[in-house]
PDB file of N, CA and C in Angstrom:
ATOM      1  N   UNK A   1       4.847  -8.317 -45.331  1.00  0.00           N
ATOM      2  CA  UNK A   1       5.871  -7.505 -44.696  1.00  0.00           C
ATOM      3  C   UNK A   1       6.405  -6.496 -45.723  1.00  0.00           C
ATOM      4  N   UNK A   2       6.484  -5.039 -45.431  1.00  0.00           N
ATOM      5  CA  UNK A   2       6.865  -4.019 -45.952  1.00  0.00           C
ATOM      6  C   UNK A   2       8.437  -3.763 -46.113  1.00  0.00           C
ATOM      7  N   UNK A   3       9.338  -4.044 -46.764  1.00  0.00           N
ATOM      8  CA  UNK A   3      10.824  -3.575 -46.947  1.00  0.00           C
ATOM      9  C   UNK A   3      11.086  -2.513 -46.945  1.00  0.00           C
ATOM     10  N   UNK A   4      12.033  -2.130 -46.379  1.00  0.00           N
ATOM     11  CA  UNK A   4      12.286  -0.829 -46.091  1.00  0.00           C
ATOM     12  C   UNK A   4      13.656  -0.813 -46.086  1.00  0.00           C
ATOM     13  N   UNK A   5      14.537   0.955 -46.446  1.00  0.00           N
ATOM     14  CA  UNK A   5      15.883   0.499 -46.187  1.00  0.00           C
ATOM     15  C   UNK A   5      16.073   1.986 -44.814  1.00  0.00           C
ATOM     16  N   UNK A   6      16.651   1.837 -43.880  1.00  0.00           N
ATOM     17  CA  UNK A   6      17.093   2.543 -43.380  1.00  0.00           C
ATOM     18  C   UNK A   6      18.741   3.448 -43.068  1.00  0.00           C
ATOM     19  N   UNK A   7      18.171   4.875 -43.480  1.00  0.00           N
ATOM     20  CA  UNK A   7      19.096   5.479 -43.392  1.00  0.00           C
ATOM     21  C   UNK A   7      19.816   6.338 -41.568  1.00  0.00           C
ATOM     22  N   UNK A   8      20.582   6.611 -41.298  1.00  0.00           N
ATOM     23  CA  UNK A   8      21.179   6.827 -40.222  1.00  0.00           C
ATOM     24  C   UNK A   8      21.605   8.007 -40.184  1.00  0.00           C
ATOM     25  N   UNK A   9      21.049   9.145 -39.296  1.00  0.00           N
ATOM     26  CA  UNK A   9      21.910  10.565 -39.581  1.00  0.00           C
ATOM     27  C   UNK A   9      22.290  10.908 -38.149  1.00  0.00           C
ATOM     28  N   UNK A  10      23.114  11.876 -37.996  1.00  0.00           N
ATOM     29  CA  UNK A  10      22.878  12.267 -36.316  1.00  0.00           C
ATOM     30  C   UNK A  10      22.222  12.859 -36.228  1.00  0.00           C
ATOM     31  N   UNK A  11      21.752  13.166 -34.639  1.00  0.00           N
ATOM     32  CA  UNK A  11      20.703  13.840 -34.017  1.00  0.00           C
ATOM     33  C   UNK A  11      20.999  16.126 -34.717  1.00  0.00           C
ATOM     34  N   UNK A  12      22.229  16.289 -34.705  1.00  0.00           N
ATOM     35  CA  UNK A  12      22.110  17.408 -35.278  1.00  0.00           C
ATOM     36  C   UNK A  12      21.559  18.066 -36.548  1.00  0.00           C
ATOM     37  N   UNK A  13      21.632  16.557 -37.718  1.00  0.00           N
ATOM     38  CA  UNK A  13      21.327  16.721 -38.999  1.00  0.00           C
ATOM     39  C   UNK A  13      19.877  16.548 -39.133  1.00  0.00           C
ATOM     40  N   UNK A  14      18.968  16.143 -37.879  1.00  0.00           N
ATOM     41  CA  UNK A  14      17.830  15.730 -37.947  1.00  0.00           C
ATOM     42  C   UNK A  14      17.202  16.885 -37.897  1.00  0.00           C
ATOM     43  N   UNK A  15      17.312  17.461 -36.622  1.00  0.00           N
ATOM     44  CA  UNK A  15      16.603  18.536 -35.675  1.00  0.00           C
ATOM     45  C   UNK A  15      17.034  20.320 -36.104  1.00  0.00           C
ATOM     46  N   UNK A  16      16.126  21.253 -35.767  1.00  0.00           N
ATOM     47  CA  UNK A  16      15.963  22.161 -35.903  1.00  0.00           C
ATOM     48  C   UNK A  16      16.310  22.607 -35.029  1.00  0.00           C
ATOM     49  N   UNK A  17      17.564  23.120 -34.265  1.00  0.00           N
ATOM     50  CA  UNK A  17      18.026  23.563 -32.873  1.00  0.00           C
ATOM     51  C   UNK A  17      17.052  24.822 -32.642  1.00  0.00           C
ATOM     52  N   UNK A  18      16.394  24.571 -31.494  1.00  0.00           N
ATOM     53  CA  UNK A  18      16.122  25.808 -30.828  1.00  0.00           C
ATOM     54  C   UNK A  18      16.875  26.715 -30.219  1.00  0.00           C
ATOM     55  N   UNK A  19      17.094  28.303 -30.303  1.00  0.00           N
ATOM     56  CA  UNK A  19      17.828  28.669 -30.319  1.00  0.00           C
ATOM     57  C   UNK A  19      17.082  29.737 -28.830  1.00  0.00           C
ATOM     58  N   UNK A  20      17.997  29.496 -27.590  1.00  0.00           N
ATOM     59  CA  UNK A  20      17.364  30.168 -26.208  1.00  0.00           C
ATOM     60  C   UNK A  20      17.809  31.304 -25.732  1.00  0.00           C
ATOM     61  N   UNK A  21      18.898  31.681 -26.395  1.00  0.00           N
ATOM     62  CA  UNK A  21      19.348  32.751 -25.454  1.00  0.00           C
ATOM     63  C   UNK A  21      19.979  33.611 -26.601  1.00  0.00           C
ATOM     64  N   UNK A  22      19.995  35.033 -26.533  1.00  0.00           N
ATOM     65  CA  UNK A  22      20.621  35.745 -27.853  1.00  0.00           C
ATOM     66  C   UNK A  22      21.896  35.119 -27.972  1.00  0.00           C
ATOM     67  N   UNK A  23      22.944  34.760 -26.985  1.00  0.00           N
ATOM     68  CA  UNK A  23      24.242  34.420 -27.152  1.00  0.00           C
ATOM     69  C   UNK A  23      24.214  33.413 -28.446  1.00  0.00           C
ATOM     70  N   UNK A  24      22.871  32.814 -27.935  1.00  0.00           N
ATOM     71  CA  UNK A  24      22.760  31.232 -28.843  1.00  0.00           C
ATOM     72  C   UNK A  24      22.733  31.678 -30.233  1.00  0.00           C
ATOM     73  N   UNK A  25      21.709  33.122 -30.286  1.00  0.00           N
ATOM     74  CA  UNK A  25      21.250  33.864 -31.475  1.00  0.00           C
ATOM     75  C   UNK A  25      22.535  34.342 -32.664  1.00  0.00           C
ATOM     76  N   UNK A  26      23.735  34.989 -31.491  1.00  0.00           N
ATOM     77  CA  UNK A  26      24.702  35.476 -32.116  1.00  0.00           C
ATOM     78  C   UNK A  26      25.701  34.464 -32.696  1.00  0.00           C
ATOM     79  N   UNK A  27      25.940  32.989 -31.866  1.00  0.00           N
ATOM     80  CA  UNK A  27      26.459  31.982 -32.512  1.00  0.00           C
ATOM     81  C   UNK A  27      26.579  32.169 -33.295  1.00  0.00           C
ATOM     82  N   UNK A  28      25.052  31.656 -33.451  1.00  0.00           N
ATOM     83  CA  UNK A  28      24.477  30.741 -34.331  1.00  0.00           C
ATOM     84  C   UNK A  28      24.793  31.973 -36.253  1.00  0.00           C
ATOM     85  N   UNK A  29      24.815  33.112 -35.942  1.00  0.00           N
ATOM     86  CA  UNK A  29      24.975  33.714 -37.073  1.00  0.00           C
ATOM     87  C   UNK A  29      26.236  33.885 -37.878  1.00  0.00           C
ATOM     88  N   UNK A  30      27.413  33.998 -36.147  1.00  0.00           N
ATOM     89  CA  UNK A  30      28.793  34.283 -36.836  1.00  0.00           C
ATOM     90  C   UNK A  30      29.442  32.703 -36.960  1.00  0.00           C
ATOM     91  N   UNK A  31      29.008  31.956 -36.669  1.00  0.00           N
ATOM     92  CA  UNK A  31      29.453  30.215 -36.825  1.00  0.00           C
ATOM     93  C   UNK A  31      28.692  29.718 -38.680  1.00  0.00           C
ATOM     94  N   UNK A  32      28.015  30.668 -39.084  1.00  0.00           N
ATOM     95  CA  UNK A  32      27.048  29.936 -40.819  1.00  0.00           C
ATOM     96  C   UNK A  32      26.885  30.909 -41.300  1.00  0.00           C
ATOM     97  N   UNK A  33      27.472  30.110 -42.588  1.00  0.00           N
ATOM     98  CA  UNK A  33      27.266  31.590 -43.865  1.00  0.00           C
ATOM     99  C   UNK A  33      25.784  31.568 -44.000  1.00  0.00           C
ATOM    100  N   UNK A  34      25.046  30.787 -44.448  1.00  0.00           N
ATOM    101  CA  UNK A  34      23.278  30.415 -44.182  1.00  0.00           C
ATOM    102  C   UNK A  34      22.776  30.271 -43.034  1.00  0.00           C
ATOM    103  N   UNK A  35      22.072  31.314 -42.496  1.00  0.00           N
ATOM    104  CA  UNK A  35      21.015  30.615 -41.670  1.00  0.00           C
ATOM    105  C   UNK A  35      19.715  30.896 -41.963  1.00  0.00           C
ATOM    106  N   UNK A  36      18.688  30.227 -41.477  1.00  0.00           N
ATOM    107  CA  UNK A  36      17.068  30.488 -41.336  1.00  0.00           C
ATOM    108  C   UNK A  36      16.457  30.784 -40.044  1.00  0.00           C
ATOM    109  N   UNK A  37      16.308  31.156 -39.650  1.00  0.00           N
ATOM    110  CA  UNK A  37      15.501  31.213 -38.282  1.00  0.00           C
ATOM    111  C   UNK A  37      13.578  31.318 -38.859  1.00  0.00           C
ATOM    112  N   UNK A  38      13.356  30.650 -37.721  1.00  0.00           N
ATOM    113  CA  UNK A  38      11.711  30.038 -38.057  1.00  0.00           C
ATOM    114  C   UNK A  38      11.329  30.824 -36.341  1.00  0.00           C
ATOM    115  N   UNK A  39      10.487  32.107 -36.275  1.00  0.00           N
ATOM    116  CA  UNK A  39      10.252  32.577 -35.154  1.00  0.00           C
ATOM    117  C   UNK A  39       8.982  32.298 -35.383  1.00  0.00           C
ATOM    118  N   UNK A  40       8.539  31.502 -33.832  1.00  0.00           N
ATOM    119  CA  UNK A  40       6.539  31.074 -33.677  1.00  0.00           C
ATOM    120  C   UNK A  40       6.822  31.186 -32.470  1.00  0.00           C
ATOM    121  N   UNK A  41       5.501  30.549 -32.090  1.00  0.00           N
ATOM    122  CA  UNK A  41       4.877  30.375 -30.635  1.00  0.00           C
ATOM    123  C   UNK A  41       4.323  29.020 -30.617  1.00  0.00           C
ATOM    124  N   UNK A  42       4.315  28.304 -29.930  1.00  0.00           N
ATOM    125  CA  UNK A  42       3.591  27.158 -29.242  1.00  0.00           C
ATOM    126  C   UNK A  42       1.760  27.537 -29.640  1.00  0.00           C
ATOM    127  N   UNK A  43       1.437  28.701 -29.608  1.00  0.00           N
ATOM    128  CA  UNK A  43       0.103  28.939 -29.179  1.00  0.00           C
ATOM    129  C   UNK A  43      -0.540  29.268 -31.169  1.00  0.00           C
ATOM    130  N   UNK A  44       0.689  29.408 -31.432  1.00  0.00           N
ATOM    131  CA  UNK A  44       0.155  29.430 -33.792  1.00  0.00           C
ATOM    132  C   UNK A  44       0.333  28.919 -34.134  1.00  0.00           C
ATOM    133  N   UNK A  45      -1.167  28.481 -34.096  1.00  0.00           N
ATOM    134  CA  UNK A  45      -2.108  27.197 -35.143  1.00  0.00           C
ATOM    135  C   UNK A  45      -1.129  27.351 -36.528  1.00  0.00           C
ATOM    136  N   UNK A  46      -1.060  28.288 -37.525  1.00  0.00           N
ATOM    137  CA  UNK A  46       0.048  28.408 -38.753  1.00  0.00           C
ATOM    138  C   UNK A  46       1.159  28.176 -38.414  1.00  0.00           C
ATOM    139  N   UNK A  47       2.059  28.382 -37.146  1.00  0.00           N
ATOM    140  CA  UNK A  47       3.209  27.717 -36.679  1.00  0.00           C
ATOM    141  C   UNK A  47       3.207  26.353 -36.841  1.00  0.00           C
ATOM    142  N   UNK A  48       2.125  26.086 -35.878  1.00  0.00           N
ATOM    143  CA  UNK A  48       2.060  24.340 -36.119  1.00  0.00           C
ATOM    144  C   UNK A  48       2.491  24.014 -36.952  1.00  0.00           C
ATOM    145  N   UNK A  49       1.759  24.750 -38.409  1.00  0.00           N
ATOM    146  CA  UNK A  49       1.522  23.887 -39.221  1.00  0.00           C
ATOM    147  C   UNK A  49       2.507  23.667 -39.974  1.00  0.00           C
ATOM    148  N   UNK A  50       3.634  24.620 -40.383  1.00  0.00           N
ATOM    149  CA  UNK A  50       4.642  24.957 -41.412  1.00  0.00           C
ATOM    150  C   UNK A  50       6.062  24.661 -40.535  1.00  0.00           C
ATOM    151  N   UNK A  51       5.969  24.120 -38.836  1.00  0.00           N
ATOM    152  CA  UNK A  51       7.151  24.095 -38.388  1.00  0.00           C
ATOM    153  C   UNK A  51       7.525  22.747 -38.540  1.00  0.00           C
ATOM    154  N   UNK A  52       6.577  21.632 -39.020  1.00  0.00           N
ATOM    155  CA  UNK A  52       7.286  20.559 -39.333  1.00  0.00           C
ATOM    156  C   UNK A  52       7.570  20.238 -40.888  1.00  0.00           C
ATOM    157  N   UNK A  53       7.118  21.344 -41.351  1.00  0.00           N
ATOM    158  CA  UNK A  53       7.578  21.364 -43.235  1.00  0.00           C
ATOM    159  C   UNK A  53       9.067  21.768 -43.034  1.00  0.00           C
ATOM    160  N   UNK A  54       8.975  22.871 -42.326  1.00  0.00           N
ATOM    161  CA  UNK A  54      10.294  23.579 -41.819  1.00  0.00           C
ATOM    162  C   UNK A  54      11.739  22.409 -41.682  1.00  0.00           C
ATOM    163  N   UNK A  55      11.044  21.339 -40.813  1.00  0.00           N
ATOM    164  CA  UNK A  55      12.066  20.602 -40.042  1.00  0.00           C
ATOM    165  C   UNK A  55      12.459  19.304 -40.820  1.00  0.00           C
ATOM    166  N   UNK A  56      11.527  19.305 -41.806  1.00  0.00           N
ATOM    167  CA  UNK A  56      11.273  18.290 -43.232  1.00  0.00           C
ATOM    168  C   UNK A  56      12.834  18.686 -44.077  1.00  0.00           C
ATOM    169  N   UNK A  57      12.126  19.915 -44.630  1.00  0.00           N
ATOM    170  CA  UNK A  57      12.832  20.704 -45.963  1.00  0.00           C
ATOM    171  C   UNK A  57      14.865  21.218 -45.426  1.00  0.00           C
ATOM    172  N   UNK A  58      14.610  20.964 -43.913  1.00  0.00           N
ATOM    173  CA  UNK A  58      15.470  21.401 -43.157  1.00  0.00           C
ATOM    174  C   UNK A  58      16.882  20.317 -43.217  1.00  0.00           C
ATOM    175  N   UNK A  59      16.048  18.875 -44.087  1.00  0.00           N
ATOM    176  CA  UNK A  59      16.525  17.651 -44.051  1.00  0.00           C
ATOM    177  C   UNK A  59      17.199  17.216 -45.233  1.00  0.00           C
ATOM    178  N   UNK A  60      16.239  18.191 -46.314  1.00  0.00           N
ATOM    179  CA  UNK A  60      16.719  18.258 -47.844  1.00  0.00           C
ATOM    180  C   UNK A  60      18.270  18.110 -48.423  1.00  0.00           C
ATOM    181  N   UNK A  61      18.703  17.235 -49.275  1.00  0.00           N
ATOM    182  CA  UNK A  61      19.788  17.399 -49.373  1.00  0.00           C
ATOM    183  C   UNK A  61      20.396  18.813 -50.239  1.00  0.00           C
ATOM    184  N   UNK A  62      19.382  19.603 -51.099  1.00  0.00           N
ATOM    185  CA  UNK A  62      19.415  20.473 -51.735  1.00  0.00           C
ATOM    186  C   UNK A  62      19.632  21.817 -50.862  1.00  0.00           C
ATOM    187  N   UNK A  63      19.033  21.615 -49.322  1.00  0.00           N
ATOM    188  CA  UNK A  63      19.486  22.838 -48.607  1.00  0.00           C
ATOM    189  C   UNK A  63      20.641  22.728 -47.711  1.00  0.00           C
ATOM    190  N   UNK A  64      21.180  21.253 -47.909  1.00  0.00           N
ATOM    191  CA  UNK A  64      22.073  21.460 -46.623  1.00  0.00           C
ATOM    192  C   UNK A  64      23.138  22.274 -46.248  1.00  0.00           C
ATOM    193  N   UNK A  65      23.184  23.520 -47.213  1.00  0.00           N
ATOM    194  CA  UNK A  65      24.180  24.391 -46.976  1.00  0.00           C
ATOM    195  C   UNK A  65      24.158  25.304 -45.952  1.00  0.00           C
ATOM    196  N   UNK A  66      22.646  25.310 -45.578  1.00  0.00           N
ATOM    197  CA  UNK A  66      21.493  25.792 -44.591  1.00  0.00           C
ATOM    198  C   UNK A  66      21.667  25.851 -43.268  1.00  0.00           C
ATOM    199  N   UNK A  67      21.286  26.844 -42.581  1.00  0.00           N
ATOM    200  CA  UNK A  67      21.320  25.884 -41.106  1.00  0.00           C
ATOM    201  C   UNK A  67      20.581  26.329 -40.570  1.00  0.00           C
ATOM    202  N   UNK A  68      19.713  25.604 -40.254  1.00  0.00           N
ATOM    203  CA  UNK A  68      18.044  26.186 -39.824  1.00  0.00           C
ATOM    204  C   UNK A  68      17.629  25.801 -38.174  1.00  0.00           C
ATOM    205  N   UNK A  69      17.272  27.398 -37.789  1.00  0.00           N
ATOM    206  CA  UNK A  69      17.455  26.784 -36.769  1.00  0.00           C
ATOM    207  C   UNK A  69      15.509  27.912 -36.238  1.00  0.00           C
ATOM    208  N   UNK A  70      15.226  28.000 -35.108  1.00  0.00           N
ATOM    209  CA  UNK A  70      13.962  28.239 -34.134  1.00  0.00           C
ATOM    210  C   UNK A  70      14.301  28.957 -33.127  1.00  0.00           C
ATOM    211  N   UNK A  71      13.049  29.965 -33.118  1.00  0.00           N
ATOM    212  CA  UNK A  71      13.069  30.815 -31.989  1.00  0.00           C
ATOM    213  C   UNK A  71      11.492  30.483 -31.419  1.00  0.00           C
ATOM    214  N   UNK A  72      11.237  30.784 -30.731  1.00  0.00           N
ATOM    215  CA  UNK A  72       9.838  30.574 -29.335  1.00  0.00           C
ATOM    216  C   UNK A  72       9.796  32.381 -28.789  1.00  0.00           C
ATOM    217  N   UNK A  73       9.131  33.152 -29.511  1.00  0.00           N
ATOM    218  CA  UNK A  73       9.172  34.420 -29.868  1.00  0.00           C
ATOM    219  C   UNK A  73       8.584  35.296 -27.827  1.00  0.00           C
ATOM    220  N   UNK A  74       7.414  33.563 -27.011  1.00  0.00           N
ATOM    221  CA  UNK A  74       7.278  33.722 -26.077  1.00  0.00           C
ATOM    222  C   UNK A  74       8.373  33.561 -25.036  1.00  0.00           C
ATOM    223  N   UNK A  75       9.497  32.537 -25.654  1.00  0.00           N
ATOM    224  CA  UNK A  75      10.681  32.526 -24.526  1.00  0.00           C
ATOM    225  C   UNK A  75      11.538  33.708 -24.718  1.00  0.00           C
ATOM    226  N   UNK A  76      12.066  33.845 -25.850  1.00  0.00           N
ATOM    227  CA  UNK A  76      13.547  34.664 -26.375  1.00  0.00           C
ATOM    228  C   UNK A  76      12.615  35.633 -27.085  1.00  0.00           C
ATOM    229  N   UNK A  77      11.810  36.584 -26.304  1.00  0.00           N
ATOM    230  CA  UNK A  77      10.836  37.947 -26.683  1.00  0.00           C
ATOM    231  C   UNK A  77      11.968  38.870 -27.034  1.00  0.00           C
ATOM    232  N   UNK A  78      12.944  39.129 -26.548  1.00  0.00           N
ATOM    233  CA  UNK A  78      14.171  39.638 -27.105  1.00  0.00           C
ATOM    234  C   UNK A  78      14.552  39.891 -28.244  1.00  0.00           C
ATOM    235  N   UNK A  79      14.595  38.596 -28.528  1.00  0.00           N
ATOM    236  CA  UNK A  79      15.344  38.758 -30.407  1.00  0.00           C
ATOM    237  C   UNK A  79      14.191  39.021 -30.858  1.00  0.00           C
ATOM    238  N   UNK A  80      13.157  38.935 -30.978  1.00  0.00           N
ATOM    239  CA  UNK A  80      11.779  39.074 -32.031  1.00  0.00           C
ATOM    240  C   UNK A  80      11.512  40.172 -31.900  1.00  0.00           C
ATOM    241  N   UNK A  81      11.706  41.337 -31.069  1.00  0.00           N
ATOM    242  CA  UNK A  81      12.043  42.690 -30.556  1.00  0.00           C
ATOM    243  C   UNK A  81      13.158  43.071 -31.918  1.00  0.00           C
ATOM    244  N   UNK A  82      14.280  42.562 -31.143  1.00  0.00           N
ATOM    245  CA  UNK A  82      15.423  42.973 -32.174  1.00  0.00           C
ATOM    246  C   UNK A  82      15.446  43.086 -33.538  1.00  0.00           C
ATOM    247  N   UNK A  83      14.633  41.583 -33.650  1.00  0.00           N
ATOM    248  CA  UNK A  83      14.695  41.569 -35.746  1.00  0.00           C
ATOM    249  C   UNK A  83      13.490  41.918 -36.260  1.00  0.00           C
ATOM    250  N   UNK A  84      12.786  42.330 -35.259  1.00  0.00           N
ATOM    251  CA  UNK A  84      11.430  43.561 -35.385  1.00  0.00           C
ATOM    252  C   UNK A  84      10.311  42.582 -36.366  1.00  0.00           C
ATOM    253  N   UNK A  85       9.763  41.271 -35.648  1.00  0.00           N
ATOM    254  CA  UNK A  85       8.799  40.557 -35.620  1.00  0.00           C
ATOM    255  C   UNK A  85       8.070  40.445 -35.557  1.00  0.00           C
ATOM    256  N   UNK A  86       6.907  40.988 -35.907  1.00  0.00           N
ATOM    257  CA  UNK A  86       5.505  41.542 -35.436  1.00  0.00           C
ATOM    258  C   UNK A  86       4.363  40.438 -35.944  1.00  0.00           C
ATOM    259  N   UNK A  87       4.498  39.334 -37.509  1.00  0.00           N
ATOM    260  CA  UNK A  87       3.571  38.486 -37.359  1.00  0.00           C
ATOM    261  C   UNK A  87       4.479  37.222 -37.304  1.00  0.00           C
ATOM    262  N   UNK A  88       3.501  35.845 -36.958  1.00  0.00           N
ATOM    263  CA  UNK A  88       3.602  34.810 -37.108  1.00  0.00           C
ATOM    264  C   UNK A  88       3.210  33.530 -37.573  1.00  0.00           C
ATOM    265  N   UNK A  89       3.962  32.661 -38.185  1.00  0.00           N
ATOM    266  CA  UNK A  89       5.528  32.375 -38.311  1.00  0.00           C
ATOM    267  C   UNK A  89       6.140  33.814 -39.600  1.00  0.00           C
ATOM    268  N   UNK A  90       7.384  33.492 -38.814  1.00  0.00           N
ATOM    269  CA  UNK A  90       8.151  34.750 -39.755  1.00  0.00           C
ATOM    270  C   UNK A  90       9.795  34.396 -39.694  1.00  0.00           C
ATOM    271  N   UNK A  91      10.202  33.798 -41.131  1.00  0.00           N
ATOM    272  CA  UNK A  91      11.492  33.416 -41.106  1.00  0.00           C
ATOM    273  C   UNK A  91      12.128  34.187 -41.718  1.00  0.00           C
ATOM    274  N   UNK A  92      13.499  34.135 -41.306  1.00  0.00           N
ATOM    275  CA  UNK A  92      14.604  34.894 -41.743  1.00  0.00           C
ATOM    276  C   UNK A  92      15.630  34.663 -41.996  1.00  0.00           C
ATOM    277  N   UNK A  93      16.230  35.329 -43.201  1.00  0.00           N
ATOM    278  CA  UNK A  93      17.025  34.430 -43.396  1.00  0.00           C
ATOM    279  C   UNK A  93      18.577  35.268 -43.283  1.00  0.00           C
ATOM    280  N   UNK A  94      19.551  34.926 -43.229  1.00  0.00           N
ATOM    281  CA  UNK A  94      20.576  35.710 -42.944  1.00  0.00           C
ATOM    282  C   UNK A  94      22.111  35.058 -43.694  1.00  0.00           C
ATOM    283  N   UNK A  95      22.451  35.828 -44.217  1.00  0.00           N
ATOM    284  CA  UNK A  95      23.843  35.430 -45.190  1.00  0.00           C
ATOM    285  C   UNK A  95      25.371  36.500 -44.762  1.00  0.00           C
ATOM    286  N   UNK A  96      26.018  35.788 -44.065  1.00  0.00           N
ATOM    287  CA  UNK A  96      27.242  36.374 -43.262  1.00  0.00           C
ATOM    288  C   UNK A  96      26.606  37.076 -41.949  1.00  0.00           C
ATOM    289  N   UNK A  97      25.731  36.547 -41.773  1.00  0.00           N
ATOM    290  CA  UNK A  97      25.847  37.460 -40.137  1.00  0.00           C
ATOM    291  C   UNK A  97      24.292  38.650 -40.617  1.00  0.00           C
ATOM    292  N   UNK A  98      23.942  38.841 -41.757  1.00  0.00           N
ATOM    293  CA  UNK A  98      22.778  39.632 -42.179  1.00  0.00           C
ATOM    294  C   UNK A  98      22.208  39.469 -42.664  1.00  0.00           C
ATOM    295  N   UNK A  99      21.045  40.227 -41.913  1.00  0.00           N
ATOM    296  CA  UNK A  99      19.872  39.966 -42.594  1.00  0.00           C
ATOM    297  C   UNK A  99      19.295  40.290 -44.444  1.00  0.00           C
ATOM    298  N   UNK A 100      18.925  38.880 -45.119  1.00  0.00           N
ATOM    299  CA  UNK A 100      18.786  39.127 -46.334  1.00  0.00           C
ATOM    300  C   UNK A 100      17.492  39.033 -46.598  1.00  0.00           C
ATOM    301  N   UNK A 101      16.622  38.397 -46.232  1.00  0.00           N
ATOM    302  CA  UNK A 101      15.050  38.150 -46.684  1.00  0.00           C
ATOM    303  C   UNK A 101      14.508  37.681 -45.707  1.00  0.00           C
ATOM    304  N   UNK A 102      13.102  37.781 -45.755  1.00  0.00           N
ATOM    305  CA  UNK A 102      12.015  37.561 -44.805  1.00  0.00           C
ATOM    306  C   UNK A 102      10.523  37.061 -45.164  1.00  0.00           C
ATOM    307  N   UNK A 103      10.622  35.967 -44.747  1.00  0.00           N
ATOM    308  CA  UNK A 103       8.737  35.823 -45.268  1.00  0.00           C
ATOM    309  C   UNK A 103       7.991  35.856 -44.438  1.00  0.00           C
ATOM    310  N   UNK A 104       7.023  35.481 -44.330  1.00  0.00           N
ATOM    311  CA  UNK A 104       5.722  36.017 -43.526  1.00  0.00           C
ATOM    312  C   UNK A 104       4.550  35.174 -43.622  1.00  0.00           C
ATOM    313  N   UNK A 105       4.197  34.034 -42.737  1.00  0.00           N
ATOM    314  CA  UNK A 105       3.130  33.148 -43.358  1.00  0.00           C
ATOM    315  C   UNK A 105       3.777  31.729 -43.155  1.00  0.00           C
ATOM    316  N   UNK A 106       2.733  30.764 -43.365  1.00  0.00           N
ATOM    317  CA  UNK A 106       3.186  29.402 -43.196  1.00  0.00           C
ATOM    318  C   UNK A 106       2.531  28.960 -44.610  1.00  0.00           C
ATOM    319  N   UNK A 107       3.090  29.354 -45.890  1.00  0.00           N
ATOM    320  CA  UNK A 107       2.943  29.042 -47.024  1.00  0.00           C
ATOM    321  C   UNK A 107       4.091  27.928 -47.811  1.00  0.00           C
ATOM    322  N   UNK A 108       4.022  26.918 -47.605  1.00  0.00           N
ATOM    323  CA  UNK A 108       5.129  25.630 -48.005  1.00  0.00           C
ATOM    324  C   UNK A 108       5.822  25.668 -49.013  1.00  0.00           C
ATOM    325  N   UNK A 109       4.980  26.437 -49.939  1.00  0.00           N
ATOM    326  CA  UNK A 109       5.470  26.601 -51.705  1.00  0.00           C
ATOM    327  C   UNK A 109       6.224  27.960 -51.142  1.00  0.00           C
ATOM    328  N   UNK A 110       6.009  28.728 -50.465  1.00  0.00           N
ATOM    329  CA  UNK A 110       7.193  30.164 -50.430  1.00  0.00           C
ATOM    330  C   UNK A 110       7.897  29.726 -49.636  1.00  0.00           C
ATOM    331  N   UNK A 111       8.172  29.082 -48.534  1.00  0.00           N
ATOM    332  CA  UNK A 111       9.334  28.883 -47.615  1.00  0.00           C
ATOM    333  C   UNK A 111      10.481  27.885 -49.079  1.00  0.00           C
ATOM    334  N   UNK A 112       9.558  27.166 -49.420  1.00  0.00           N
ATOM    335  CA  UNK A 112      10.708  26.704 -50.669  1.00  0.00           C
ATOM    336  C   UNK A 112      11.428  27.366 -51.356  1.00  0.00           C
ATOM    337  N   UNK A 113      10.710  28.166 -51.824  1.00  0.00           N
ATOM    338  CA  UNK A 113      11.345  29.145 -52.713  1.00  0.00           C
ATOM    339  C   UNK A 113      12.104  30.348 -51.621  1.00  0.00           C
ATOM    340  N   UNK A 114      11.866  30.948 -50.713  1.00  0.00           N
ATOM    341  CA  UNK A 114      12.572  31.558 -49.574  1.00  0.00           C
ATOM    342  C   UNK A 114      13.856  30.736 -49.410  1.00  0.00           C
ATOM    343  N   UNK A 115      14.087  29.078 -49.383  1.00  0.00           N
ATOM    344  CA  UNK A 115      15.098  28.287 -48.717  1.00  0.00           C
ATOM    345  C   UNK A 115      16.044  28.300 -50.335  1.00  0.00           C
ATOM    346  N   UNK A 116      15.430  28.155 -51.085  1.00  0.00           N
ATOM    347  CA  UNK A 116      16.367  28.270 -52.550  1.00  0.00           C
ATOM    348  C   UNK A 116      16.662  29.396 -52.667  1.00  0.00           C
ATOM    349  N   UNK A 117      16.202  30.232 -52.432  1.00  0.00           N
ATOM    350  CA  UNK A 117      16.918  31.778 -53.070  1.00  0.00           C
ATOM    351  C   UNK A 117      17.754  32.162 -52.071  1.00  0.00           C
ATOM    352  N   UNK A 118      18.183  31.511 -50.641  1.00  0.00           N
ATOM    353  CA  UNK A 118      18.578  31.837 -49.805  1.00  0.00           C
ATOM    354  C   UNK A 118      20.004  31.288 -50.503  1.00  0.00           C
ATOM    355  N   UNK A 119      19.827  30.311 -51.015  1.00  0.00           N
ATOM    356  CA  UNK A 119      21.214  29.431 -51.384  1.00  0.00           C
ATOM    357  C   UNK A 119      21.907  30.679 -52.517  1.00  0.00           C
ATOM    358  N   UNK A 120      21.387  31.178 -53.309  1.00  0.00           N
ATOM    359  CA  UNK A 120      21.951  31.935 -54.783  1.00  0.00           C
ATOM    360  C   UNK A 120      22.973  32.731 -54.018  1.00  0.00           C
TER     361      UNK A 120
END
């Protein structure tokens, strides 16, 4: 038998809120000095792959200043319009309400370094 200790968080500290409607969009910016937004599709294979590193690193105690949240670029075509989105995954990151940096790619070692420099 394997020992284990279990830790307990809530469901908000777990999850990566998807974010559906711009209202949700604008919240979500004037409510956090940090945010991330992680814009994919269901249908990118590189989405796949980097949206559960995303939801990992999202867990970190080093980012929790963070607040990381998802767009579905096929539901809320809107905002990915707005923050002028053209590949995918493409996160962003935003400090008071603006936009500060942007990466491009589902590269694990740069979203790290994207999620730390977001903190400086």
């Amino acid at each position: 038998m394997v020992k284990t200790s279990h830790i307990f968080l809530s469901i908000s500290s777990i999850m990566v809120k998807e974010i559906q409607t711009k209202a949700e969009y604008e919240e979500a910016l004037a409510s956090n000095d940090i945010v991330v937004i992680d814009f994919s599709a269901t249908w990118c294979g590189p989405c796949k792959m980097i949206g559960p590193k995303f939801e990992a690193m999202s867990q970190e105690a080093e980012f929790s200043k963070i607040k990381c949240f998802k767009v579905d670029v096929d539901e809320v075509s809107e905002l990915s319009e707005d923050c002028n989105v053209v590949s995918l995954p493409t996160f962003i990151v935003f400090k008071a309400g603006k936009e500060a940096n942007r990466m491009i790619g589902a590269s694990e070692s740069k979203l790290r370094v994207t999620l730390t420099k977001a903190l400086e």
